[in-house]
C-alpha atoms as a PDB file:
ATOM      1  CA  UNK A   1       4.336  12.417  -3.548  1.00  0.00           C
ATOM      2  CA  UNK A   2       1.387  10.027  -4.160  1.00  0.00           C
ATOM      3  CA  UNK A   3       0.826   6.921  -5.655  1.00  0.00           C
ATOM      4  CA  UNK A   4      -1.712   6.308  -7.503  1.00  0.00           C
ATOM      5  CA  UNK A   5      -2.702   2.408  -7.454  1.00  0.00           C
ATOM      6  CA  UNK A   6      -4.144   0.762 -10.315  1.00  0.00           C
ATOM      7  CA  UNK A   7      -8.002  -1.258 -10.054  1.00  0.00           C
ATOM      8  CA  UNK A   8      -5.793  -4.788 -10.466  1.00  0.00           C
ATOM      9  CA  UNK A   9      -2.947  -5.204  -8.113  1.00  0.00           C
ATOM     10  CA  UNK A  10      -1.926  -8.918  -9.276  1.00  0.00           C
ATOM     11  CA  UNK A  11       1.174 -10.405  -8.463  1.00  0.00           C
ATOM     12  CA  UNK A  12       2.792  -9.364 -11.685  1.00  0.00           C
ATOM     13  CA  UNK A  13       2.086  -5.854  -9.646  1.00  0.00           C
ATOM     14  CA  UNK A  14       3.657  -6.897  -6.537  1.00  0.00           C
ATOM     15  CA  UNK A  15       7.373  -5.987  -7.510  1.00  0.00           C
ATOM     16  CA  UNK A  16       6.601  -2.173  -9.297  1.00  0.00           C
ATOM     17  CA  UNK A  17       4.643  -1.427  -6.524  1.00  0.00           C
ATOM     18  CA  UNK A  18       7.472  -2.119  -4.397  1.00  0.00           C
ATOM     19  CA  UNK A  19       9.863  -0.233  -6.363  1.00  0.00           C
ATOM     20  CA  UNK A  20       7.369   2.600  -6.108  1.00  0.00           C
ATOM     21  CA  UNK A  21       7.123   2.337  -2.330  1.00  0.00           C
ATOM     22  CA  UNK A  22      10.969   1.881  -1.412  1.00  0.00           C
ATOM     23  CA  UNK A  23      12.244   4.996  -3.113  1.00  0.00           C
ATOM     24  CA  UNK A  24       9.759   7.072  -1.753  1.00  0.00           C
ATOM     25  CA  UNK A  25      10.866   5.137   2.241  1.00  0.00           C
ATOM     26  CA  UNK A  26      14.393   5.290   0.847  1.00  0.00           C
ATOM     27  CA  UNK A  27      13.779   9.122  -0.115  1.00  0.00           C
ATOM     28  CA  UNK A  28      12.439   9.873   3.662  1.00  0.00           C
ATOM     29  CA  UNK A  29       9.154  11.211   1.779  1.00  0.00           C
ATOM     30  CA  UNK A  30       5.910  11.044   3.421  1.00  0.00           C
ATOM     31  CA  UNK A  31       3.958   8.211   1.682  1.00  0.00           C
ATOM     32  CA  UNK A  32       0.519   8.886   0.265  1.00  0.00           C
ATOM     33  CA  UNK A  33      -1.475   6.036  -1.531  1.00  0.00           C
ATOM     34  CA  UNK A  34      -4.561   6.510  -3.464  1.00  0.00           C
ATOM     35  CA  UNK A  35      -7.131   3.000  -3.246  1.00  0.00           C
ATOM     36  CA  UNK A  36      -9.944   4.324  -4.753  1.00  0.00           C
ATOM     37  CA  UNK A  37      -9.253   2.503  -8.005  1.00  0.00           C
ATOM     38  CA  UNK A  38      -8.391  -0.351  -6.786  1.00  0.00           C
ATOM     39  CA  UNK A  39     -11.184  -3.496  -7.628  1.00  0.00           C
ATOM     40  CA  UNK A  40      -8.338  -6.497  -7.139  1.00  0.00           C
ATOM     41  CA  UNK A  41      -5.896  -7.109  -4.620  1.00  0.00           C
ATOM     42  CA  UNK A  42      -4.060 -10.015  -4.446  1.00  0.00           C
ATOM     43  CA  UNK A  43      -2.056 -11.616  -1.237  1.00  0.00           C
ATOM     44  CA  UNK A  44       0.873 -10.651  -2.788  1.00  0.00           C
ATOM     45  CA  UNK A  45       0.296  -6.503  -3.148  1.00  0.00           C
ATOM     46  CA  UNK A  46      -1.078  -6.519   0.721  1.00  0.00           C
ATOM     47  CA  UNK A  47       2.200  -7.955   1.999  1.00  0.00           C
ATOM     48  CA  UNK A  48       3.668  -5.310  -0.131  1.00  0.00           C
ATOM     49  CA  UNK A  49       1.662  -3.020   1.280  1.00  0.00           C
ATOM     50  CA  UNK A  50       2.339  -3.755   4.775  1.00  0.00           C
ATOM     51  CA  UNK A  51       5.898  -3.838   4.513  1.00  0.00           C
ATOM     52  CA  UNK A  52       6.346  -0.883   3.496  1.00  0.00           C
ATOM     53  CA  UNK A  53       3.715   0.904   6.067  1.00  0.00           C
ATOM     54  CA  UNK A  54       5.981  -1.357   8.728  1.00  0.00           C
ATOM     55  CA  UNK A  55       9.372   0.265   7.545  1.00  0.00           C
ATOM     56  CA  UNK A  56       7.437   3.623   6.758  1.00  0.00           C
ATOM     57  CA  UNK A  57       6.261   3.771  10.668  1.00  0.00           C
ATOM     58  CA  UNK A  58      10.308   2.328  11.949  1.00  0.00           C
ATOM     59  CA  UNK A  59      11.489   5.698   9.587  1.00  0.00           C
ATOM     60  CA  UNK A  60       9.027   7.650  11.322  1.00  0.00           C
ATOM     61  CA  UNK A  61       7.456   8.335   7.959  1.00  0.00           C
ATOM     62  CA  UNK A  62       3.715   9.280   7.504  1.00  0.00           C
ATOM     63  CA  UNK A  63       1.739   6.916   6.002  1.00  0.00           C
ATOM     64  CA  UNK A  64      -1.384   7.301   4.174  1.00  0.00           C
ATOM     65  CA  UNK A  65      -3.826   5.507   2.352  1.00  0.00           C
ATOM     66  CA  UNK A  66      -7.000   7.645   1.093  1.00  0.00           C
ATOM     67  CA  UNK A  67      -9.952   6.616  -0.633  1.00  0.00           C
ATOM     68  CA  UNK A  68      -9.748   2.660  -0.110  1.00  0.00           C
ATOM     69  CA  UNK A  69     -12.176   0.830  -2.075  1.00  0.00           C
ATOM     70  CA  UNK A  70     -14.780  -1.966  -0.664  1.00  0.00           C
ATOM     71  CA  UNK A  71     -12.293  -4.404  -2.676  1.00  0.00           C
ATOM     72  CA  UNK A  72      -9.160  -3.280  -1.077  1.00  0.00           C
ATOM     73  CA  UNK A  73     -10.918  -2.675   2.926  1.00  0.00           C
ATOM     74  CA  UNK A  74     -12.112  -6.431   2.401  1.00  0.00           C
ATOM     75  CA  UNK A  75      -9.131  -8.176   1.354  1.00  0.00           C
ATOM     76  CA  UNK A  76      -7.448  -6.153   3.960  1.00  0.00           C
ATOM     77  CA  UNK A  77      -9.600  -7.760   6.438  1.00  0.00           C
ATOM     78  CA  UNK A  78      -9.951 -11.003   5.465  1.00  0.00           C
ATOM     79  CA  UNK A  79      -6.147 -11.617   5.079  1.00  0.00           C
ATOM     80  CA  UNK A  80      -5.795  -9.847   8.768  1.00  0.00           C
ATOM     81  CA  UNK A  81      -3.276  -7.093   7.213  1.00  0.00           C
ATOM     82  CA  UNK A  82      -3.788  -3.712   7.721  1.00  0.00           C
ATOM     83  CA  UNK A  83      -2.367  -1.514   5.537  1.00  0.00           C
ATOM     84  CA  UNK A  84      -4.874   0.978   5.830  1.00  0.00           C
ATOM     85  CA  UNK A  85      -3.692   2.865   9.328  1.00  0.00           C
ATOM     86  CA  UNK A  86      -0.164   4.690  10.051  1.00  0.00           C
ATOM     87  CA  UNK A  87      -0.298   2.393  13.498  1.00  0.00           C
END
């Protein structure tokens, strides 16, 4: 299954996106995430983000993250989280 992520990843977007990302970890399903929407990212959504690619890589889960957009690659590297590679 993929997600789809939306062009503003707030804060209020932190906790669905969570949801989103533990049942598929939960659920032992590959994770696919589609960035190319995505214009805002906030501190919040990249922790998300990296907590579930940590627990995705313990479960020996693929992780995937296609299409990121400038916004999301940037943020990413400013904030020194990568979320964008399976480790």
């Amino acid at each position: 299954m993929s997600i789809v992520l939306s062009p503003r990843l707030d804060t209020a977007a932190a906790a669905p996106l969570r949801q989103s990302l533990q049942k598929l970890i939960e659920a032992g399903a590959p994770v696919a995430i589609d960035a190319a929407a995505v214009d805002q990212i906030g501190q919040a959504c990249l922790q998300v983000l990296a907590a579930a690619r940590a627990a995705a890589v313990a479960r020996c889960l693929s992780w995937q993250v296609a299409f990121p957009s400038v916004a999301m690659v940037e943020a990413g590297e400013i904030a020194a989280i990568d979320v964008l590679t399976a480790a």
